[in-house]
N, C-alpha and C. Protein backbone atom coordinates (compact mmCIF):
# COMPACT_ATOMS: atom_id res chain seq x y z
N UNK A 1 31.32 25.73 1.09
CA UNK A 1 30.84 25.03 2.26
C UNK A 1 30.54 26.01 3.39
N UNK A 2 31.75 26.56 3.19
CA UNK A 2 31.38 27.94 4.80
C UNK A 2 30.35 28.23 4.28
N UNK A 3 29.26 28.86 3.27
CA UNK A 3 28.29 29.91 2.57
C UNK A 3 26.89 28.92 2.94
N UNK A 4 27.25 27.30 2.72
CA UNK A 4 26.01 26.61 3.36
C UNK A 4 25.64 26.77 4.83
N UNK A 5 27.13 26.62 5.71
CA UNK A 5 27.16 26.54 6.95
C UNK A 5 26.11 28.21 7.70
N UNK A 6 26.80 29.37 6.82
CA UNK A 6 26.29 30.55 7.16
C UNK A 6 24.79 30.36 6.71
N UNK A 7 24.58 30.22 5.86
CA UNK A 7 23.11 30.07 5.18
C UNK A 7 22.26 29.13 6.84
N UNK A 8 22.42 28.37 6.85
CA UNK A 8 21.65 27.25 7.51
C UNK A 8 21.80 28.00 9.34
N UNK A 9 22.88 28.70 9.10
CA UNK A 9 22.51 29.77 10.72
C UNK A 9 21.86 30.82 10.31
N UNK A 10 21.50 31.37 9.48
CA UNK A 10 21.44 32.52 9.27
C UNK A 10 19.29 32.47 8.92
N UNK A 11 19.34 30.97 8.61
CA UNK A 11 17.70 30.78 8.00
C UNK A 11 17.58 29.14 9.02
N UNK A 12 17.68 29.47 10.23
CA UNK A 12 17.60 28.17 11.42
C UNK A 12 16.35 27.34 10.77
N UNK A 13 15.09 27.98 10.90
CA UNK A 13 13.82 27.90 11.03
C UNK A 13 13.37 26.84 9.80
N UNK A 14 13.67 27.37 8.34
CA UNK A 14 13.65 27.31 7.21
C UNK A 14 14.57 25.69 7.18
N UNK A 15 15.59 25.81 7.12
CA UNK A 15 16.43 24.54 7.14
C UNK A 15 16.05 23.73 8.43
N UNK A 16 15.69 23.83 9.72
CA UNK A 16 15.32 22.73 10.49
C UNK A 16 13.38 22.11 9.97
N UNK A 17 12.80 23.18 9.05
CA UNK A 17 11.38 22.89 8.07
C UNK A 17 12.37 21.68 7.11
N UNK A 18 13.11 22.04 6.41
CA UNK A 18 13.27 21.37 5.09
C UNK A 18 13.93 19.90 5.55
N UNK A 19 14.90 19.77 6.84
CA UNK A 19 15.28 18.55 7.28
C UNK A 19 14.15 17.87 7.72
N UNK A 20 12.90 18.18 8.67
CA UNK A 20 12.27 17.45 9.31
C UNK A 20 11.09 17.08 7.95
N UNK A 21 10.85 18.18 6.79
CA UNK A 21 9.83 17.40 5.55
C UNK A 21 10.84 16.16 5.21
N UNK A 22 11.75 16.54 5.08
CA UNK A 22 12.37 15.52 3.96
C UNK A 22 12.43 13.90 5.02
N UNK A 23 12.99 13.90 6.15
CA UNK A 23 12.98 13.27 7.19
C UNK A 23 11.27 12.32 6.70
N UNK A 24 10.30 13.01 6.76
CA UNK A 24 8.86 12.24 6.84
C UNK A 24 8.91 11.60 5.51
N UNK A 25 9.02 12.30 4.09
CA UNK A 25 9.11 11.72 3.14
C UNK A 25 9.89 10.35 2.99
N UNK A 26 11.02 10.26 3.92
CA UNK A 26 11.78 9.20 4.00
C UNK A 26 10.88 8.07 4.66
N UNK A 27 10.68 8.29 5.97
CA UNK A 27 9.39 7.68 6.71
C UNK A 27 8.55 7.15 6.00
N UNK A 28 7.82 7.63 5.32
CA UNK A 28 6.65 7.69 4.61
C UNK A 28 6.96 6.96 3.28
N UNK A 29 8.05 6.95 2.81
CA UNK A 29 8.24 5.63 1.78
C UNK A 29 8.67 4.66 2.49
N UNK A 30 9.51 4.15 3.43
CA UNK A 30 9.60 2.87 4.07
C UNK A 30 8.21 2.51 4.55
N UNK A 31 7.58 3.12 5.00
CA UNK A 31 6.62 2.65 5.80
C UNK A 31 5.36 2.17 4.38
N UNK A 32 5.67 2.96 3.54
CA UNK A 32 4.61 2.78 2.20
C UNK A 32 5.08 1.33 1.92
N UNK A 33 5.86 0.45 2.08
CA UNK A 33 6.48 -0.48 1.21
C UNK A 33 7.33 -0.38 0.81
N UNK A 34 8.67 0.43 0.69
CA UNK A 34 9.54 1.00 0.11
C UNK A 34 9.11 1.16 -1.33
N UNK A 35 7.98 1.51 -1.79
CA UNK A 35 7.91 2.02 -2.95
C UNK A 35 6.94 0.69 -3.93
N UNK A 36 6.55 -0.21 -3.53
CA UNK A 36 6.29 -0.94 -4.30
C UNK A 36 4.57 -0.78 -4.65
N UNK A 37 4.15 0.27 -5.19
CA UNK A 37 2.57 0.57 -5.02
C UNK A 37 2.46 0.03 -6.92
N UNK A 38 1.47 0.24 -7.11
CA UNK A 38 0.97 0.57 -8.35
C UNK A 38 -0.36 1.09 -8.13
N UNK A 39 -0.48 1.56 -9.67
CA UNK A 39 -1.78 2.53 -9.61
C UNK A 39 -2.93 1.66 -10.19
N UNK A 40 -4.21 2.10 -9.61
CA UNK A 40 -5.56 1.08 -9.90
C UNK A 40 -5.51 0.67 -11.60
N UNK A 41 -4.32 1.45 -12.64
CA UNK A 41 -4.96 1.03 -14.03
C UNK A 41 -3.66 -0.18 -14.06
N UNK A 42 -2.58 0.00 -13.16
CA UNK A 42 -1.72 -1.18 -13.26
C UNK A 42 -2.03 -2.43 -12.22
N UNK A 43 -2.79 -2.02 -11.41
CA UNK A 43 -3.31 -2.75 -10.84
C UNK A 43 -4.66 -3.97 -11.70
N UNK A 44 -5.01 -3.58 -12.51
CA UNK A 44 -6.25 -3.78 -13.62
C UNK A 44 -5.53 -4.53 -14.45
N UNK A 45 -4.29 -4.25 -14.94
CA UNK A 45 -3.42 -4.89 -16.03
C UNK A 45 -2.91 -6.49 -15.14
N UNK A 46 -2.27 -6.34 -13.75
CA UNK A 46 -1.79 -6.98 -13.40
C UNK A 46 -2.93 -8.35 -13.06
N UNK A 47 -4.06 -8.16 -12.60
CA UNK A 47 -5.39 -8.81 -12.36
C UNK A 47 -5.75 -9.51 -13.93
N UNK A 48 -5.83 -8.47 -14.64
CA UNK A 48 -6.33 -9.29 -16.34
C UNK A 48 -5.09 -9.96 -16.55
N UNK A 49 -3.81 -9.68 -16.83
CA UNK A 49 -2.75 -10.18 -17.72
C UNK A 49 -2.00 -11.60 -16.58
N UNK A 50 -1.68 -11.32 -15.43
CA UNK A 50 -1.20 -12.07 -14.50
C UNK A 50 -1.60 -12.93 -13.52
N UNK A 51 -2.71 -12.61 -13.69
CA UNK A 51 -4.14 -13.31 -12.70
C UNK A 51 -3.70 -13.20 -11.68
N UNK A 52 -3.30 -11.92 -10.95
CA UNK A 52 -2.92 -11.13 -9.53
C UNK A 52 -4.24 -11.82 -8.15
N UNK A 53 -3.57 -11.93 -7.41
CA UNK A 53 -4.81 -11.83 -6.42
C UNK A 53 -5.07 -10.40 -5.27
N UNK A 54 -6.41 -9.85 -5.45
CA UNK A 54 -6.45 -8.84 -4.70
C UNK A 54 -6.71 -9.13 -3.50
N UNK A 55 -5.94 -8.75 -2.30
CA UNK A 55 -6.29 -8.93 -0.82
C UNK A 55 -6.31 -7.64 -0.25
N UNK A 56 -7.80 -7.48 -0.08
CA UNK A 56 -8.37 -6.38 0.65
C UNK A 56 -8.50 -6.81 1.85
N UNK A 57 -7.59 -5.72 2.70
CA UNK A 57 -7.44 -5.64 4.14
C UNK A 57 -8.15 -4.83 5.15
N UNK A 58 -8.97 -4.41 4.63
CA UNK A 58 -10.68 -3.43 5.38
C UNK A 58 -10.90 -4.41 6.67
N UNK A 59 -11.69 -3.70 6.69
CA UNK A 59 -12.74 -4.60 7.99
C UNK A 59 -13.51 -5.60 7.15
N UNK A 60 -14.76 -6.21 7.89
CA UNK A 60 -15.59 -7.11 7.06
C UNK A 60 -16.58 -6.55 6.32
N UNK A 61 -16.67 -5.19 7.63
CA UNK A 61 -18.18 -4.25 7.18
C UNK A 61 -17.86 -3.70 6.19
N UNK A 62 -16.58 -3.00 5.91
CA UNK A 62 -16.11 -2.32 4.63
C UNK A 62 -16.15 -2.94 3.69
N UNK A 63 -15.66 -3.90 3.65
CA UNK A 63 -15.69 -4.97 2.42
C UNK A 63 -16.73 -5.15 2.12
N UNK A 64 -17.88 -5.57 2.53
CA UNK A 64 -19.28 -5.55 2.09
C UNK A 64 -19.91 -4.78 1.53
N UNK A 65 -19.41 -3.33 1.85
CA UNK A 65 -19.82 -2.02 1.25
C UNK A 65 -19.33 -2.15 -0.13
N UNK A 66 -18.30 -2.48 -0.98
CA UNK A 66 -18.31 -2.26 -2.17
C UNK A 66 -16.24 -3.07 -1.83
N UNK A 67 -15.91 -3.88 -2.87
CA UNK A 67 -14.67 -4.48 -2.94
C UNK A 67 -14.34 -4.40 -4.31
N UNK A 68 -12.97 -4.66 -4.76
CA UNK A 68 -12.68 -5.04 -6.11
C UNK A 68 -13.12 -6.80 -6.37
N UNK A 69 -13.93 -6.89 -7.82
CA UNK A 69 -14.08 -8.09 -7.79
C UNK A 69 -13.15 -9.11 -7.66
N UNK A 70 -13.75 -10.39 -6.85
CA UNK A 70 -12.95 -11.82 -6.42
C UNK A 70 -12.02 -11.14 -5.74
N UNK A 71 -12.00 -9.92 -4.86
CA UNK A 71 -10.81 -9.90 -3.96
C UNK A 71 -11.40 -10.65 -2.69
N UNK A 72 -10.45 -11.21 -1.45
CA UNK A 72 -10.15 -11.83 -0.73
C UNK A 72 -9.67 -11.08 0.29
N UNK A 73 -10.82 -11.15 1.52
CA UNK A 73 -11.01 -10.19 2.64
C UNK A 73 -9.98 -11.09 3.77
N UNK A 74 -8.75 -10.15 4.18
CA UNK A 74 -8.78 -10.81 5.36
C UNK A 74 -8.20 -9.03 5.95
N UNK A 75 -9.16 -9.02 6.98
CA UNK A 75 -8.69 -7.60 7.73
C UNK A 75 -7.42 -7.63 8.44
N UNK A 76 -6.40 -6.34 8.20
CA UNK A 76 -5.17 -6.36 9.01
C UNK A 76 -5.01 -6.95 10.09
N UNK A 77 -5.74 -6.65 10.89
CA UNK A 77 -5.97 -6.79 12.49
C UNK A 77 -5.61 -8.97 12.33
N UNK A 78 -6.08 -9.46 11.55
CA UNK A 78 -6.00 -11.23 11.59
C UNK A 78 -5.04 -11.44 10.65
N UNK A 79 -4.44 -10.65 9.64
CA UNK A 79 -3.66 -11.30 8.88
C UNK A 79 -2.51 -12.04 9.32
N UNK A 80 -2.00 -11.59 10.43
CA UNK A 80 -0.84 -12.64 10.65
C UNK A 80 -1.05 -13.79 11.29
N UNK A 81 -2.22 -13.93 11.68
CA UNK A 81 -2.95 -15.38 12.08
C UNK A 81 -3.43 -16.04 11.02
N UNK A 82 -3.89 -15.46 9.65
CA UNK A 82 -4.86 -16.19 8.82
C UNK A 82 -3.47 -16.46 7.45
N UNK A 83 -2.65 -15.45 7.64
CA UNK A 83 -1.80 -15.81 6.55
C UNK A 83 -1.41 -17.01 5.71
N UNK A 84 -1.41 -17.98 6.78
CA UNK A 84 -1.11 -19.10 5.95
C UNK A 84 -2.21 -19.92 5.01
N UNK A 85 -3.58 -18.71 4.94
CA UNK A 85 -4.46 -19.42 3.87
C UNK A 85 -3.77 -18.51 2.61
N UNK A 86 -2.85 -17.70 2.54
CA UNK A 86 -2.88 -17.14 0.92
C UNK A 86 -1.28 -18.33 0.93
N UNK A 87 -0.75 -19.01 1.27
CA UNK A 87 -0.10 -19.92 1.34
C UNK A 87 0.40 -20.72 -0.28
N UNK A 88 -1.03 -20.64 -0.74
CA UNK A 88 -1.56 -21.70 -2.47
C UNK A 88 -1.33 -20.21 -3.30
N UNK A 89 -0.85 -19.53 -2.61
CA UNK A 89 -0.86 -17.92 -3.88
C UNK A 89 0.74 -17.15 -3.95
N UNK A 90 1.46 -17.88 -3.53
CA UNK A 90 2.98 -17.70 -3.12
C UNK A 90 3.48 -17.25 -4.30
N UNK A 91 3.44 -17.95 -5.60
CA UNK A 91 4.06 -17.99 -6.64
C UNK A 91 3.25 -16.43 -7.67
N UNK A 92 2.04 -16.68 -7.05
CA UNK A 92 0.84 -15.15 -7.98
C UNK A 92 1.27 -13.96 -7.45
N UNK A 93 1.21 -12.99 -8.35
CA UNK A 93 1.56 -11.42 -7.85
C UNK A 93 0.04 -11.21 -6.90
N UNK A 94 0.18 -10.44 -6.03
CA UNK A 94 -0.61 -9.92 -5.09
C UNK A 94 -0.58 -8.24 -5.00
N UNK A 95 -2.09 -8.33 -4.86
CA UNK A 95 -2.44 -6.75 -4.88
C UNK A 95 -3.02 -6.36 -3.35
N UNK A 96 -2.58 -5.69 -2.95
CA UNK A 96 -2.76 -5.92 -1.19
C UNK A 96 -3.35 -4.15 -0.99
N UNK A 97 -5.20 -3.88 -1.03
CA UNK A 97 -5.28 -2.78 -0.87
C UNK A 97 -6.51 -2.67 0.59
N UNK A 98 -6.37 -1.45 0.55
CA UNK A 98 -6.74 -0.91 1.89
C UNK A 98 -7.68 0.25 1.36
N UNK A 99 -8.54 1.34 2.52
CA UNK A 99 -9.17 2.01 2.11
C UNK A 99 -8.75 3.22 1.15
N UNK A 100 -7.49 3.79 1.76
CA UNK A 100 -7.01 4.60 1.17
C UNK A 100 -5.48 5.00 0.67
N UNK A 101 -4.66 3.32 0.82
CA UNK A 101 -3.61 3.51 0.61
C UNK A 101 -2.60 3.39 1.76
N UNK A 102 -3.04 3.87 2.65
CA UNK A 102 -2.52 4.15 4.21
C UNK A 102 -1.91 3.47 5.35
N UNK A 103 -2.45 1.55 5.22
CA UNK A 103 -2.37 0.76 6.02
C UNK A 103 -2.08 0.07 5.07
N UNK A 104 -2.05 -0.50 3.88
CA UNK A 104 -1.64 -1.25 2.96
C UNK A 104 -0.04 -2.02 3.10
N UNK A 105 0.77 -0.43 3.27
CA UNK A 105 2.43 -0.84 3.53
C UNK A 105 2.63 -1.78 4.64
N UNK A 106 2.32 -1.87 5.70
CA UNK A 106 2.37 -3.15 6.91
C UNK A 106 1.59 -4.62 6.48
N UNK A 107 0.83 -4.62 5.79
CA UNK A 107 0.73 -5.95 5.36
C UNK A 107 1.60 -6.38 3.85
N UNK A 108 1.79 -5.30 3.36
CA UNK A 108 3.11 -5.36 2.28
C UNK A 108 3.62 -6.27 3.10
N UNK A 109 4.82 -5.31 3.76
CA UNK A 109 5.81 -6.17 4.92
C UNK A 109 5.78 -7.34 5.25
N UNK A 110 4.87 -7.17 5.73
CA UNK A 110 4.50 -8.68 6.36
C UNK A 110 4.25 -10.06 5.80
N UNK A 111 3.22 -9.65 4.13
CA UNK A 111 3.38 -10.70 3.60
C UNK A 111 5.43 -10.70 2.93
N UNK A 112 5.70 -10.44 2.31
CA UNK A 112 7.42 -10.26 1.93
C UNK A 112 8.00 -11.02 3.15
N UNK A 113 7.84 -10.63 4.46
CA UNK A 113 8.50 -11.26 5.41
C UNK A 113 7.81 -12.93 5.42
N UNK A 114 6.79 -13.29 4.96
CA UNK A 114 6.68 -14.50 5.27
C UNK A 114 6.64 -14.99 3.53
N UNK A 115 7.80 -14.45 2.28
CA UNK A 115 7.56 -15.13 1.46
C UNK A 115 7.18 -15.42 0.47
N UNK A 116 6.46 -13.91 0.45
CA UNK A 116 5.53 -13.86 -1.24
C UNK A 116 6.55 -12.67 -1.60
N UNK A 117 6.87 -12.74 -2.96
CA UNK A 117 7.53 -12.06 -3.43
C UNK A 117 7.23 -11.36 -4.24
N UNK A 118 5.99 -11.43 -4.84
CA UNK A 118 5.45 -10.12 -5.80
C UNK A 118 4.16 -9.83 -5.54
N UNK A 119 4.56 -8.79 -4.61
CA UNK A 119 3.05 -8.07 -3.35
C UNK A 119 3.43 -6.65 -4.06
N UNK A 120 1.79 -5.92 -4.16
CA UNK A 120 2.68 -5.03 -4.21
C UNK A 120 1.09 -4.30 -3.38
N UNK A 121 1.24 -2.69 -3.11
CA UNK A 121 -0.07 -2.21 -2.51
C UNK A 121 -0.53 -1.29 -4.03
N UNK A 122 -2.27 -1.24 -3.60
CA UNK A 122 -2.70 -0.20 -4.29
C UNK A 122 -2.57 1.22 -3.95
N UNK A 123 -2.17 1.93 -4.52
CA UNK A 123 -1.51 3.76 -3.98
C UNK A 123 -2.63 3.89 -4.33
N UNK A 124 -3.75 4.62 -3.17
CA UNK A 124 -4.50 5.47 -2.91
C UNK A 124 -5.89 4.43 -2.27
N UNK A 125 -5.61 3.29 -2.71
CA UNK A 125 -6.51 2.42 -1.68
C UNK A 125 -7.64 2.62 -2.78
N UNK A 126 -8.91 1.79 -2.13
CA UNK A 126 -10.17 1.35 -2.53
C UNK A 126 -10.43 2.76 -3.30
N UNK A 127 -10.17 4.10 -2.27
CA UNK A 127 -10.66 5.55 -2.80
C UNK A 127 -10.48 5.83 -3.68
N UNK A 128 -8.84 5.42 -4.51
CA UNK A 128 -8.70 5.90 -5.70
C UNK A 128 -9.10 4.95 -6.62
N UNK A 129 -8.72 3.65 -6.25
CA UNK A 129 -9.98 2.42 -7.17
C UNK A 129 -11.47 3.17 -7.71
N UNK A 130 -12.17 3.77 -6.90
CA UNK A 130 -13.61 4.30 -6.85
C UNK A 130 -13.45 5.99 -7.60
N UNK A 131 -12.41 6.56 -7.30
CA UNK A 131 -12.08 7.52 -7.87
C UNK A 131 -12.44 7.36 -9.89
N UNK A 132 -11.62 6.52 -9.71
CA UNK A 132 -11.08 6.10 -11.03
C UNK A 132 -11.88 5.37 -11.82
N UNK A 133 -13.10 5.45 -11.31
CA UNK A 133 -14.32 4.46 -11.79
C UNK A 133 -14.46 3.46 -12.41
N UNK A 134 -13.56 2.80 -11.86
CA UNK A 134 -13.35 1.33 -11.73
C UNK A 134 -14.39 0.64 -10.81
N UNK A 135 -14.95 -0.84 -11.50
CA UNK A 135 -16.16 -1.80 -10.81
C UNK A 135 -15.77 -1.65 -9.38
N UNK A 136 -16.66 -1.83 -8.52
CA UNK A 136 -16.51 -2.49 -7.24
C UNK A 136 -17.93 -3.34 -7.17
N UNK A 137 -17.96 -3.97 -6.05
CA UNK A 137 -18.93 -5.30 -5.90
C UNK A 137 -19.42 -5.08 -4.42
N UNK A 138 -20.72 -5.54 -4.35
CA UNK A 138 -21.04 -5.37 -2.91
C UNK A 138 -21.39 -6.71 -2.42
N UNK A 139 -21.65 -6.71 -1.12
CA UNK A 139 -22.01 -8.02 -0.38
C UNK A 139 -21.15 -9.55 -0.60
């Protein structure tokens, strides 16, 4: 223990780097959802096998640009006003993606806080959907 204590005076710089990464990583999974992402090919499974509903949280203009098919636009900014239309989808797993993964985790939250219990986000958003050359739909 003394040899950590000396170590961690001896390399200040280095150990106040490795507390404040690890610190964000912590951040950065609560704020992700605590972890509840899947990836666009489990996302694909969950849509074919479970009849998931995708709720893309873009803007309107984004959404028009190219969406996953039959997803269901309601932009962050209104979801907690419009929420009570996914209301009839309580019991369906939900796929809740965003452009890039990024903003996804707060409407996680939010739907969970009002109730749906199998939300989960897309990790990496629409980008890695498109990455992954998977359909998208326009207009």
């Amino acid at each position: 223990m003394t040899q950590l204590i000396e170590f961690a005076g001896n390399h200040f710089i280095l150990v106040s780097a490795f507390i404040f990464i690890l610190g964000m990583l912590v951040i950065n999974m609560f704020q992700g959802g605590g972890g509840k992402t899947v990836s666009p090919v489990q996302a694909v499974q969950m849509l074919n096998r479970e009849g998931a509903l995708t709720l893309d949280i873009r803007s309107a203009a984004e959404f028009e640009q190219g969406h996953i098919i039959n997803a269901r636009n309601i932009p962050s900014t209104d979801l907690k006003s419009r929420i009570h239309e996914l209301s009839k989808f309580k019991e369906r797993p939900i796929v809740v993606c965003c452009a890039r993964g990024t903003t996804s985790g707060a409407a996680l939250r939010e739907l969970s806080a009002a109730g749906f219990e199998q939300v989960r986000s897309l990790k990496g958003g629409v980008a890695a959907w498109r990455s992954d050359n998977l359909p998208l739909t326009s207009g």
